[in-house]
C-alpha atoms as a PDB file:
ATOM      1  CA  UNK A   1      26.818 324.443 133.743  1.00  0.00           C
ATOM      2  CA  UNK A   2      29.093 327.348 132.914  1.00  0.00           C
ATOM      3  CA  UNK A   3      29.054 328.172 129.060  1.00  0.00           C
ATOM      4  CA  UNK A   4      32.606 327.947 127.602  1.00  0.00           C
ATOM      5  CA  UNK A   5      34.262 331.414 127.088  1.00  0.00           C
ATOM      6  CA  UNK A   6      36.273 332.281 124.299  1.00  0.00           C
ATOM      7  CA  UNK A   7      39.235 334.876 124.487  1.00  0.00           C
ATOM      8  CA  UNK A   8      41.099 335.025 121.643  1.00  0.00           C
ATOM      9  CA  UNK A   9      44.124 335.957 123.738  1.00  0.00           C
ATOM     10  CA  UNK A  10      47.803 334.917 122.825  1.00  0.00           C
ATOM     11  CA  UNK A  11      49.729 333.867 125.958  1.00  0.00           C
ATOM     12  CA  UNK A  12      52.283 330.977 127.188  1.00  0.00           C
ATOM     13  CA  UNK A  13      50.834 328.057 128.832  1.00  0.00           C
ATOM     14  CA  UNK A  14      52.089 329.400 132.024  1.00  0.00           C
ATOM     15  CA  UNK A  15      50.094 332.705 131.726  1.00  0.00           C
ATOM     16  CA  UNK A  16      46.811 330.689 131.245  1.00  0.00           C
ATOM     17  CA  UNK A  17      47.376 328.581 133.745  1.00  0.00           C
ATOM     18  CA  UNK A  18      47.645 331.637 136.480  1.00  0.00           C
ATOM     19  CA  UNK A  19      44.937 333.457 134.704  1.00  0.00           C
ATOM     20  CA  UNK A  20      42.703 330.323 134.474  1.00  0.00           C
ATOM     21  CA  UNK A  21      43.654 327.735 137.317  1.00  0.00           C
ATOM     22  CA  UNK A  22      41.541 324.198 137.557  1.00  0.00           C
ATOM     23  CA  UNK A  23      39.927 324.682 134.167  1.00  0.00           C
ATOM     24  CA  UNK A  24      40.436 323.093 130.568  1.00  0.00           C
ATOM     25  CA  UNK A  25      41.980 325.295 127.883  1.00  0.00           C
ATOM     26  CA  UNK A  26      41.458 325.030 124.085  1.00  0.00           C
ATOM     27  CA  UNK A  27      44.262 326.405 122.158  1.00  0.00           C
ATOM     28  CA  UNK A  28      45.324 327.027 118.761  1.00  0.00           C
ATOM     29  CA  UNK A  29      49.106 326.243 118.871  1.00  0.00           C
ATOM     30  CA  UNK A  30      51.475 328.763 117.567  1.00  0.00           C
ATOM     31  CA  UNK A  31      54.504 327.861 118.990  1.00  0.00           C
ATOM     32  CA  UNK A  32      55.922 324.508 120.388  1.00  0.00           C
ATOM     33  CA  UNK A  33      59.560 323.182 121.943  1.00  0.00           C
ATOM     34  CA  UNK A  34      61.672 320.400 120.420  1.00  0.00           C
ATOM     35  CA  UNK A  35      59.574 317.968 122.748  1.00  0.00           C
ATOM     36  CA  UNK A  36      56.499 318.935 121.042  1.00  0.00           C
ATOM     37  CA  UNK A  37      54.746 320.720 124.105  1.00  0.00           C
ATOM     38  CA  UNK A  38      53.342 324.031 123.635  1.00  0.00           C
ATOM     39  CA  UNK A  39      54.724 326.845 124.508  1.00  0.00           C
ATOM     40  CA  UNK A  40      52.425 329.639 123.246  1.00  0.00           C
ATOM     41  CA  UNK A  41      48.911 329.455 122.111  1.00  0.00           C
ATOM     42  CA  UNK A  42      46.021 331.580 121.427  1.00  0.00           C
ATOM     43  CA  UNK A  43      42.789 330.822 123.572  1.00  0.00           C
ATOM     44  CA  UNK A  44      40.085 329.312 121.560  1.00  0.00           C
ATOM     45  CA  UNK A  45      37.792 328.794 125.183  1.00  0.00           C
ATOM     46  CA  UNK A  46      38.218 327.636 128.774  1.00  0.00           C
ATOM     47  CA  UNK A  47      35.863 326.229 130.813  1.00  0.00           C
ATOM     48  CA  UNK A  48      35.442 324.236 134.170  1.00  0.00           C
ATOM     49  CA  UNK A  49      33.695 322.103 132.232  1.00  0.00           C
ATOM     50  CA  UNK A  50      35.535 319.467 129.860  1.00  0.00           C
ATOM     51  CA  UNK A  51      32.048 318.161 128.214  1.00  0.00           C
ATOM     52  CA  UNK A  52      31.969 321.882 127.353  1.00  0.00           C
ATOM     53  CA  UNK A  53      35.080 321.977 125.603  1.00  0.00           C
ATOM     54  CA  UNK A  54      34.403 318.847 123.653  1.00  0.00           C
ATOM     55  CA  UNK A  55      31.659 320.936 122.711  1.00  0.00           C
ATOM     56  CA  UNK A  56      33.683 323.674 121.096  1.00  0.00           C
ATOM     57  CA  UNK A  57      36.177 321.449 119.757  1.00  0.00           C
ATOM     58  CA  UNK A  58      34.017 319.813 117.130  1.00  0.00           C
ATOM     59  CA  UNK A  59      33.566 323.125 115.958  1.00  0.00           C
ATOM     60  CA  UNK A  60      36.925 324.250 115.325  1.00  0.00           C
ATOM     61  CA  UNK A  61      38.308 324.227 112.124  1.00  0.00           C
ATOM     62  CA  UNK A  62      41.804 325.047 113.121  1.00  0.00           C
ATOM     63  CA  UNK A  63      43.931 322.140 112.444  1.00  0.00           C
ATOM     64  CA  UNK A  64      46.930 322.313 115.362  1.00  0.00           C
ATOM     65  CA  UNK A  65      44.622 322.505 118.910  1.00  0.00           C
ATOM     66  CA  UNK A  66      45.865 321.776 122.494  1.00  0.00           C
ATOM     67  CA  UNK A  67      43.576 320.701 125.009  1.00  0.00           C
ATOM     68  CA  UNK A  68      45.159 321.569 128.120  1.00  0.00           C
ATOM     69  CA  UNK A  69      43.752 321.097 131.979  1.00  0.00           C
ATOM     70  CA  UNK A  70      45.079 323.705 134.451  1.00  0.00           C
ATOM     71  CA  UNK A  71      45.067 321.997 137.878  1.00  0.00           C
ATOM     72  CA  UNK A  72      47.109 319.670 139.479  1.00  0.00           C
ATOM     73  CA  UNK A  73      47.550 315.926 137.766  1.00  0.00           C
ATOM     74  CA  UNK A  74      45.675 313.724 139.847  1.00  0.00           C
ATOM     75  CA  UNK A  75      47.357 311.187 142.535  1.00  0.00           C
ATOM     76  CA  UNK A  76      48.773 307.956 141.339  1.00  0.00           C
ATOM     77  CA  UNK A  77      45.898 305.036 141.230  1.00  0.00           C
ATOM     78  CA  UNK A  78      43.262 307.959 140.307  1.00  0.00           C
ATOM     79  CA  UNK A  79      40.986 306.546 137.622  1.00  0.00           C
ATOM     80  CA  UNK A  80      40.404 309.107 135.394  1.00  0.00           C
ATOM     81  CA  UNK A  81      38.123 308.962 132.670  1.00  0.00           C
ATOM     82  CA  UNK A  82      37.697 310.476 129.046  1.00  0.00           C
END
């Protein structure tokens, strides 16, 4: 199990997703489009591991979070479970 590491680093989604590919992201929102989605963020932690980012989320007292995965979006009739 890989421990959660926390950055601090403000970036677009696109930038974390290069820097950290097939792992979750936890990030404080800063900006967002009309649709809602963020577009910049500041890394709270990323991890392999989702169970580990659960972990640092009930920790965090910032109020607007995005929990992001970096990898592809699994194949139609995938179960995929929370």
């Amino acid at each position: 199990m890989t421990k959660a590491s926390k950055k601090g680093k403000i970036g677009t989604i696109e930038e974390f997703e290069g820097l950290y590919p097939e792992e979750w992201l936890l990030l404080e929102v800063l900006e967002a489009n009309e649709q809602e989605e963020v577009t910049v963020g500041r890394m709270i932690a990323h991890t392999p591991t989702r169970a580990e980012i659960f972990e640092e989320l009930r920790g965090t007292i910032i109020k607007d979070v995005a929990l992001v995965y970096s990898g592809d979006m699994p194949k139609k009739g995938t179960l995929v479970l929370f």
